[in-house]
Protein backbone atom coordinates (compact mmCIF):
# COMPACT_ATOMS: atom_id res chain seq x y z
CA UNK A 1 0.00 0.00 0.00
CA UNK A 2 1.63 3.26 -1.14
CA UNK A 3 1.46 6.02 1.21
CA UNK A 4 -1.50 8.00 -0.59
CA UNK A 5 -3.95 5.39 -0.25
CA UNK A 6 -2.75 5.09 3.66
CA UNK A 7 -3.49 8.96 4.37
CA UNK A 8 -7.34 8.47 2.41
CA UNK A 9 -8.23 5.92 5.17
CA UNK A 10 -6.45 7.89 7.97
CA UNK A 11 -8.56 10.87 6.68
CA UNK A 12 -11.45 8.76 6.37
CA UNK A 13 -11.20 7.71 9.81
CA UNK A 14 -10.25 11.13 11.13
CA UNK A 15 -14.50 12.01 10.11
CA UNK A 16 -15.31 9.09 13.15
CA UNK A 17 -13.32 10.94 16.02
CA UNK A 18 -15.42 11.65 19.24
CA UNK A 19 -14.00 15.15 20.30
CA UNK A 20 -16.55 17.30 21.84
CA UNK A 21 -14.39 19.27 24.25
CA UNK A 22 -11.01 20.11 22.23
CA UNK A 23 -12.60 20.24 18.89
CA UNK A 24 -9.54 18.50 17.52
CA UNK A 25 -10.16 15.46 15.38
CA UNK A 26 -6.97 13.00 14.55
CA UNK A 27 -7.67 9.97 12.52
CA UNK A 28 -4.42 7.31 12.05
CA UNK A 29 -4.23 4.75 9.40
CA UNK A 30 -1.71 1.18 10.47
CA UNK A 31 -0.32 -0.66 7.71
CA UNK A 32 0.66 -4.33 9.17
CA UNK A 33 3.34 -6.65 7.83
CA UNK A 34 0.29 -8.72 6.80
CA UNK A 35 -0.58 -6.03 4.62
CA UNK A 36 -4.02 -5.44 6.76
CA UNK A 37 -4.87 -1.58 7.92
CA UNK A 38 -5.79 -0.67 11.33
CA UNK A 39 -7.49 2.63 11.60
CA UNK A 40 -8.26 4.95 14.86
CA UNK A 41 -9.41 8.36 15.48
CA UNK A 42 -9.10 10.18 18.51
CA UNK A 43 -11.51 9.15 21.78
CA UNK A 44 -11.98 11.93 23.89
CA UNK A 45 -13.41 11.76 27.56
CA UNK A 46 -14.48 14.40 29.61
CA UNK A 47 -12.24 13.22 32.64
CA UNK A 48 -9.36 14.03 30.46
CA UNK A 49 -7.32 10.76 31.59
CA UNK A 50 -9.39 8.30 29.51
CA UNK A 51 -8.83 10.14 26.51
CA UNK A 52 -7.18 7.93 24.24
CA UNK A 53 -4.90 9.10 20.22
CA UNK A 54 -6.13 8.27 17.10
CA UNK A 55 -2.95 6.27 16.71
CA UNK A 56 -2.91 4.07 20.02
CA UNK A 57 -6.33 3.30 19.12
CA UNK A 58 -4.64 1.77 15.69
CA UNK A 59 -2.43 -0.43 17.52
CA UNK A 60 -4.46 -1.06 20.30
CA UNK A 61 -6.83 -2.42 17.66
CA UNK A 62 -4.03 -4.46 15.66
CA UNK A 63 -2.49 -6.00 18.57
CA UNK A 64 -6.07 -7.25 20.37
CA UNK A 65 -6.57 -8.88 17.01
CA UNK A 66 -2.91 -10.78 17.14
CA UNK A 67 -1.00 -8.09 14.92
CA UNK A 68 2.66 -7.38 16.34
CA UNK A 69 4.61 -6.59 13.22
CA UNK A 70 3.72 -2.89 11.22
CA UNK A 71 5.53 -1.01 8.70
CA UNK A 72 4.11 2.24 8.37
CA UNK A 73 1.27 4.89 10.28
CA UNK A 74 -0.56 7.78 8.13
CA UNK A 75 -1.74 10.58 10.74
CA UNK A 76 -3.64 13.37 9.86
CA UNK A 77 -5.20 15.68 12.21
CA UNK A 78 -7.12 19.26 12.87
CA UNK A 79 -9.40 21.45 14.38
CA UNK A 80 -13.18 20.87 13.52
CA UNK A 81 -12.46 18.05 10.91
CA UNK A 82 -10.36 20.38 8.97
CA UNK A 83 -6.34 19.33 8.68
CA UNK A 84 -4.96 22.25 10.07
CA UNK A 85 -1.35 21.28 9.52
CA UNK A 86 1.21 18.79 10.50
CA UNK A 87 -0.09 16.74 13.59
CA UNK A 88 2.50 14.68 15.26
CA UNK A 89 2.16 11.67 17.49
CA UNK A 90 2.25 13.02 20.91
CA UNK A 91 5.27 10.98 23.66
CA UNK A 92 3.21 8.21 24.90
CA UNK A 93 2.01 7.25 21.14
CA UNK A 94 5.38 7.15 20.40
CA UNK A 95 6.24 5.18 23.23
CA UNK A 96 3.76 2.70 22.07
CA UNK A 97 4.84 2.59 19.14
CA UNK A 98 8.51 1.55 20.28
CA UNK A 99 6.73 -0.98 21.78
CA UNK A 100 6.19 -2.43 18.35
CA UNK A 101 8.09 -1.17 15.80
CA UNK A 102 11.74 -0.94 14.51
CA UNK A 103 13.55 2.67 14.50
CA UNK A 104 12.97 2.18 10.70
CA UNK A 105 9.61 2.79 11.25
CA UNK A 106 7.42 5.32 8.98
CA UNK A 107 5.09 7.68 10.34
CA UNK A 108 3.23 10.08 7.42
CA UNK A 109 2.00 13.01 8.70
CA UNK A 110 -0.29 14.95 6.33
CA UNK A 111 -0.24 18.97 6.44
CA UNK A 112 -2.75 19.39 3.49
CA UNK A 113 -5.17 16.89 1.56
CA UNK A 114 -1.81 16.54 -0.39
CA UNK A 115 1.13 17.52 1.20
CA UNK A 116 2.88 14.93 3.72
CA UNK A 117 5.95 14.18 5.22
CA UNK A 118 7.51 11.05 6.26
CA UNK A 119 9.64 10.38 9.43
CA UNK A 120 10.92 7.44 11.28
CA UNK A 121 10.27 6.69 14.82
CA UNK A 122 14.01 6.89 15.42
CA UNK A 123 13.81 10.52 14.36
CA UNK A 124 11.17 10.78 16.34
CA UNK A 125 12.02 9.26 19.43
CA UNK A 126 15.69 9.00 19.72
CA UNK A 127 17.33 6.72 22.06
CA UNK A 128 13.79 5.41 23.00
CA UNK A 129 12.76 3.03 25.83
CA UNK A 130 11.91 -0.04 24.32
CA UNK A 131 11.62 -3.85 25.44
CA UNK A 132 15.70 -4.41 24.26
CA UNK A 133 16.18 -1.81 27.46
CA UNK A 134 14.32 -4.33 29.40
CA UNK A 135 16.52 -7.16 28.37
CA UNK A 136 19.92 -5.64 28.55
């Protein structure tokens, strides 16, 4: 799956984000070694602490269905269902995500219907915690 046709379902799945009190809706398309895509959108909660990313919601989907292998993550975020420009994943989806994933890892975040750019999670979270630091 190229990356295009990853950021149409994360914007696709952005339109499904529950986000009454920021405004902000994320949607997050997973691409699996298996070739299957996971999508998520932002949960919001109105304690705050339950509020759970567009992109854990991916994985968290992915991995309760057996998936522990992924290749790439399309994000694509904004205020009022509008992409408002480049939304990153915030610490602890990264976190999860080194959980998962290699350093080679591609995250596509989308500024515009069509403009993106492409980073790896070692970019974005250098010299991570990950289960290695566990074993060592």
């Amino acid at each position: 799956m190229n990356n295009r046709e990853l950021l149409d379902s994360a914007f696709a799945a952005m339109k499904k984000s529950y986000s009454p009190y920021s405004g902000y809706t994320v949607g997050a398309a997973l691409l699996s070694a298996s070739g299957r895509v996971y999508t998520g959108c932002n949960i919001e909660n109105a304690a705050f602490g339950p509020t759970n990313c567009a992109e854990r919601t991916a994985f968290f989907k992915a991995v309760s269905e057996g998936e522990r292998s992924f290749i790439k993550i399309a994000v694509v975020g904004g205020k009022g269902g509008s992409v408002t420009g480049l939304f990153m994943p915030c610490g602890v989806c990264r976190q999860v995500m080194a959980e998962f994933c290699l350093p080679d890892f591609q995250i596509i975040c989308a500024s515009s219907e069509n403009e993106y750019e492409v980073f790896t999670l070692a970019q974005l979270l250098p010299g991570s915690f990950s289960p290695e630091t566990i074993s060592e």
